[in-house]
C-alpha atoms as a PDB file:
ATOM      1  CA  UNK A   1     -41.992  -7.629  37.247  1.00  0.00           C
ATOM      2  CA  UNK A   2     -41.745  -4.627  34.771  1.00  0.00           C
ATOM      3  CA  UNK A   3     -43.947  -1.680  35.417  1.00  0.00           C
ATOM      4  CA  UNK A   4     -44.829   0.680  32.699  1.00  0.00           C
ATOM      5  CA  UNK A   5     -42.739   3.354  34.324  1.00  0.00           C
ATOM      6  CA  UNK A   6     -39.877   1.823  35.852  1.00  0.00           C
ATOM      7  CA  UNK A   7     -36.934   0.576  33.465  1.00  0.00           C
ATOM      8  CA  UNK A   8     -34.204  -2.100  33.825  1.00  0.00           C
ATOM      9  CA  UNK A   9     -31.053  -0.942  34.845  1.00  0.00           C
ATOM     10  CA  UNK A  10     -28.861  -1.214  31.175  1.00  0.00           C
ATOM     11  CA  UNK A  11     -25.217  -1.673  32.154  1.00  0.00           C
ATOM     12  CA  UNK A  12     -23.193  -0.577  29.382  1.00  0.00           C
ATOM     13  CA  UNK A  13     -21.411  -3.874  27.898  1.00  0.00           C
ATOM     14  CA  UNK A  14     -17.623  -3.912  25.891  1.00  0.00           C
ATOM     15  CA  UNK A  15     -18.258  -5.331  22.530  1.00  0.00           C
ATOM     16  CA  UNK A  16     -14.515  -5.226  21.946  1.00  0.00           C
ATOM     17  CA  UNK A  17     -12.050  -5.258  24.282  1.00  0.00           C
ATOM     18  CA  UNK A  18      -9.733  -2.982  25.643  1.00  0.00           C
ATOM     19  CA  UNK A  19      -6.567  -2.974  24.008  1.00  0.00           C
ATOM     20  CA  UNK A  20      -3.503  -4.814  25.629  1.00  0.00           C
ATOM     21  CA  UNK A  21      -0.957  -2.052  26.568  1.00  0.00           C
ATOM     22  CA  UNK A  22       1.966  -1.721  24.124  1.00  0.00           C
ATOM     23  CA  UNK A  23       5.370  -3.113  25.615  1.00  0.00           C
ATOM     24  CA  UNK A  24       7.731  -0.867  26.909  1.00  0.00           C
ATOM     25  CA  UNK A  25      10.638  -1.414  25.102  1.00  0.00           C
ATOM     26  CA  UNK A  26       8.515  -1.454  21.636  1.00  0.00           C
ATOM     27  CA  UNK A  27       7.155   1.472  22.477  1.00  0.00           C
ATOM     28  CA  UNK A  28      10.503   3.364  23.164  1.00  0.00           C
ATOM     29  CA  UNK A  29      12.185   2.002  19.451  1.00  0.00           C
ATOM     30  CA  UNK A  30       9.145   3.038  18.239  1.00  0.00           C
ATOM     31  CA  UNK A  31       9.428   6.739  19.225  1.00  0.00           C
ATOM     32  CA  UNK A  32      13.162   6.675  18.097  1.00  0.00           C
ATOM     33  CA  UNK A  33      12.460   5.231  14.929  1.00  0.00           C
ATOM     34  CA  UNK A  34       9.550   8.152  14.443  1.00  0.00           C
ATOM     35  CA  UNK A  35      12.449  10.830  15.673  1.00  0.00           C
ATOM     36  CA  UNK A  36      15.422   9.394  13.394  1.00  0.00           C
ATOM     37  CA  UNK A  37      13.010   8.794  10.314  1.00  0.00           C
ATOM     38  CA  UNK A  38      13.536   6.133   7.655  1.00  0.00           C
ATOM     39  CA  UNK A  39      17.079   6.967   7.102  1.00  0.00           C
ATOM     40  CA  UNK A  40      17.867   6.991  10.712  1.00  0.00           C
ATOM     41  CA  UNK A  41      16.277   3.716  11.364  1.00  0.00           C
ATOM     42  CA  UNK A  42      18.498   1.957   7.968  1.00  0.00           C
ATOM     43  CA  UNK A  43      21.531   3.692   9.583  1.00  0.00           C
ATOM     44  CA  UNK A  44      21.342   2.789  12.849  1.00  0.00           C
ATOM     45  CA  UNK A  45      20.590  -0.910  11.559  1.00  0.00           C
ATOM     46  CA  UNK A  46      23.670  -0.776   9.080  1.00  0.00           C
ATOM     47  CA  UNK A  47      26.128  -0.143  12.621  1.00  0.00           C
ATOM     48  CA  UNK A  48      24.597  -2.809  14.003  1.00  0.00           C
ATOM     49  CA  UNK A  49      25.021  -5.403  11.344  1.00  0.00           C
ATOM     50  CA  UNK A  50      28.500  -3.854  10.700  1.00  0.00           C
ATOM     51  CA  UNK A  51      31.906  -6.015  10.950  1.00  0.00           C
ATOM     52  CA  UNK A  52      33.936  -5.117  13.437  1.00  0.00           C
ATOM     53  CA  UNK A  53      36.835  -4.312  10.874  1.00  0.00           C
ATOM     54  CA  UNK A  54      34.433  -1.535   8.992  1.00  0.00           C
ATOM     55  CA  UNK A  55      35.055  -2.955   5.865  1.00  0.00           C
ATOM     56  CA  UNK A  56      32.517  -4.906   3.698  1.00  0.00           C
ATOM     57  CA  UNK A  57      33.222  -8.693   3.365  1.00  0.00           C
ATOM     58  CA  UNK A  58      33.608  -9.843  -0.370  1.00  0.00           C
ATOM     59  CA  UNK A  59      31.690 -13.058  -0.914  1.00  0.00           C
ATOM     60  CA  UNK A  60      33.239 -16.505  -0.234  1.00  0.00           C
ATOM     61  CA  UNK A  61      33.315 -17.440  -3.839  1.00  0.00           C
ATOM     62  CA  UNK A  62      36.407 -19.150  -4.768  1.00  0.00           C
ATOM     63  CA  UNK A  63      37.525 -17.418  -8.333  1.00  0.00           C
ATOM     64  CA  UNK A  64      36.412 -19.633 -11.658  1.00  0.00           C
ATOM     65  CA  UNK A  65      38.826 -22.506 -12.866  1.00  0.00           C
ATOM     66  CA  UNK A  66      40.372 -22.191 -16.366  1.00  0.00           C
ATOM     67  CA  UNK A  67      37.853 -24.435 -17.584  1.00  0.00           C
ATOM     68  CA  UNK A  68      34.841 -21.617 -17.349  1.00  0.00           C
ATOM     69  CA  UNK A  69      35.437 -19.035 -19.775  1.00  0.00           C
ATOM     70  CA  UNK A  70      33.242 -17.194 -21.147  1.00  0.00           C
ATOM     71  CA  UNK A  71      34.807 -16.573 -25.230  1.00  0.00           C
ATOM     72  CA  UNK A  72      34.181 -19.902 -27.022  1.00  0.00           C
ATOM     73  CA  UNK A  73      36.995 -22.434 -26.858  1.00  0.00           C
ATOM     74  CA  UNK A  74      38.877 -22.599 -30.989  1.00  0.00           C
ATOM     75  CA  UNK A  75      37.815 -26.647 -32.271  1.00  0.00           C
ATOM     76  CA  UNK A  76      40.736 -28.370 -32.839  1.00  0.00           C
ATOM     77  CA  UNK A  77      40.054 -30.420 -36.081  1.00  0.00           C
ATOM     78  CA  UNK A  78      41.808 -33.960 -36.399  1.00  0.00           C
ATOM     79  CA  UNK A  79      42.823 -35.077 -39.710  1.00  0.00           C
ATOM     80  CA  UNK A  80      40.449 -38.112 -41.199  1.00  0.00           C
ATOM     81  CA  UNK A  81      41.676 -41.455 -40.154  1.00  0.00           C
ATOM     82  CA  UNK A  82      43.419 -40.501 -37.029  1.00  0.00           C
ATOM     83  CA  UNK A  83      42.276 -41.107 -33.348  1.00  0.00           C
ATOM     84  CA  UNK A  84      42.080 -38.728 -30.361  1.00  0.00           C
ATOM     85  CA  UNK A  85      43.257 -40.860 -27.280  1.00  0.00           C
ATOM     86  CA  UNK A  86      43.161 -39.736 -23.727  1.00  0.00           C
ATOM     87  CA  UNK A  87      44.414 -42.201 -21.419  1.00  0.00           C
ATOM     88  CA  UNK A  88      43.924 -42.275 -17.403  1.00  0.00           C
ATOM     89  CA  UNK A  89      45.081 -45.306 -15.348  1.00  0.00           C
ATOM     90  CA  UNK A  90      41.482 -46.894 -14.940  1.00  0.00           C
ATOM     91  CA  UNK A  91      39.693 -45.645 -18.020  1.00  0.00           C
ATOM     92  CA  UNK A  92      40.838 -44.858 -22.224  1.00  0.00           C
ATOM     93  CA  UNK A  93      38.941 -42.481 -24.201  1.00  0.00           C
ATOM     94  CA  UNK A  94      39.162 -42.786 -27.805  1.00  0.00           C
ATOM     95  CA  UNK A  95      37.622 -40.237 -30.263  1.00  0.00           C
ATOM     96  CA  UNK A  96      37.187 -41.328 -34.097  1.00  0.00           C
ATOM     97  CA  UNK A  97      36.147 -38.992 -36.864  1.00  0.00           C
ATOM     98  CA  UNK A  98      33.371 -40.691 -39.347  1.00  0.00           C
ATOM     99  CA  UNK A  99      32.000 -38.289 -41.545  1.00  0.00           C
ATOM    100  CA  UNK A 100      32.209 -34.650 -41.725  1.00  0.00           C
ATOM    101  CA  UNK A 101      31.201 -32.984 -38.796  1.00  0.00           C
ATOM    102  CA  UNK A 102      30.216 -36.798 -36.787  1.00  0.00           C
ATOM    103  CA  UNK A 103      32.621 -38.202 -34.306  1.00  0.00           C
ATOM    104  CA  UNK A 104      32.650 -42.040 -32.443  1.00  0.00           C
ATOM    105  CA  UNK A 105      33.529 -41.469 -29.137  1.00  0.00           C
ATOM    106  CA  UNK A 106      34.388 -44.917 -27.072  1.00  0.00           C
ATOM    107  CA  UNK A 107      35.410 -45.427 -23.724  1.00  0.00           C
ATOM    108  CA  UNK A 108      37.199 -48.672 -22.484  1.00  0.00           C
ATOM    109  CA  UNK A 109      37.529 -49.419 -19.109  1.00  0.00           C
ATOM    110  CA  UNK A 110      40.186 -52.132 -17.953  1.00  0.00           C
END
């Protein structure tokens, strides 16, 4: 029992943990990184992502077919009453003017 002059030992209690110790290796780039500064740190990761030739690689892109230009293409204008025809082996494509500025276009397929 509690006396009026005697007190319960308090142990002192962690409300938080202790920290987990930092690793070793983290710690060390860490340190470097402080040493080099920001510029160090972007060079040092620009020799590591490097080629081994030293030269930047262009990008894979093939280059752009005739088809896509970029100035706009001069409209060839057919005279009234004749027919554009394009012709493949499996398929005919047949272009008729109607009125000014309308065109039929009709496709036939064998």
């Amino acid at each position: 029992m509690l006396s009026k002059d005697k007190k319960p030992d308090e142990k002192v209690k962690e409300v938080v943990p202790p920290r987990a110790e930092t690793p070793k290796l983290f710690s060390a780039m860490l340190k470097m990184s402080q040493q080099q500064g920001l510029q160090g740190t972007f060079r040092s990761l620009r020799k590591t992502f490097k080629t081994s030739d030293g030269t930047a690689e262009v990008s894979q892109m093939p280059p752009l077919s005739p088809t896509h230009r970029r100035s706009p293409i001069p409209r060839i204008t057919v005279q009234d009453g004749e027919d554009a025809v394009s012709e493949t082996p499996s398929i005919t494509i047949r272009m008729t003017p109607r009125r000014e500025g309308e065109e039929t276009l009709s496709v036939e397929v064998p």
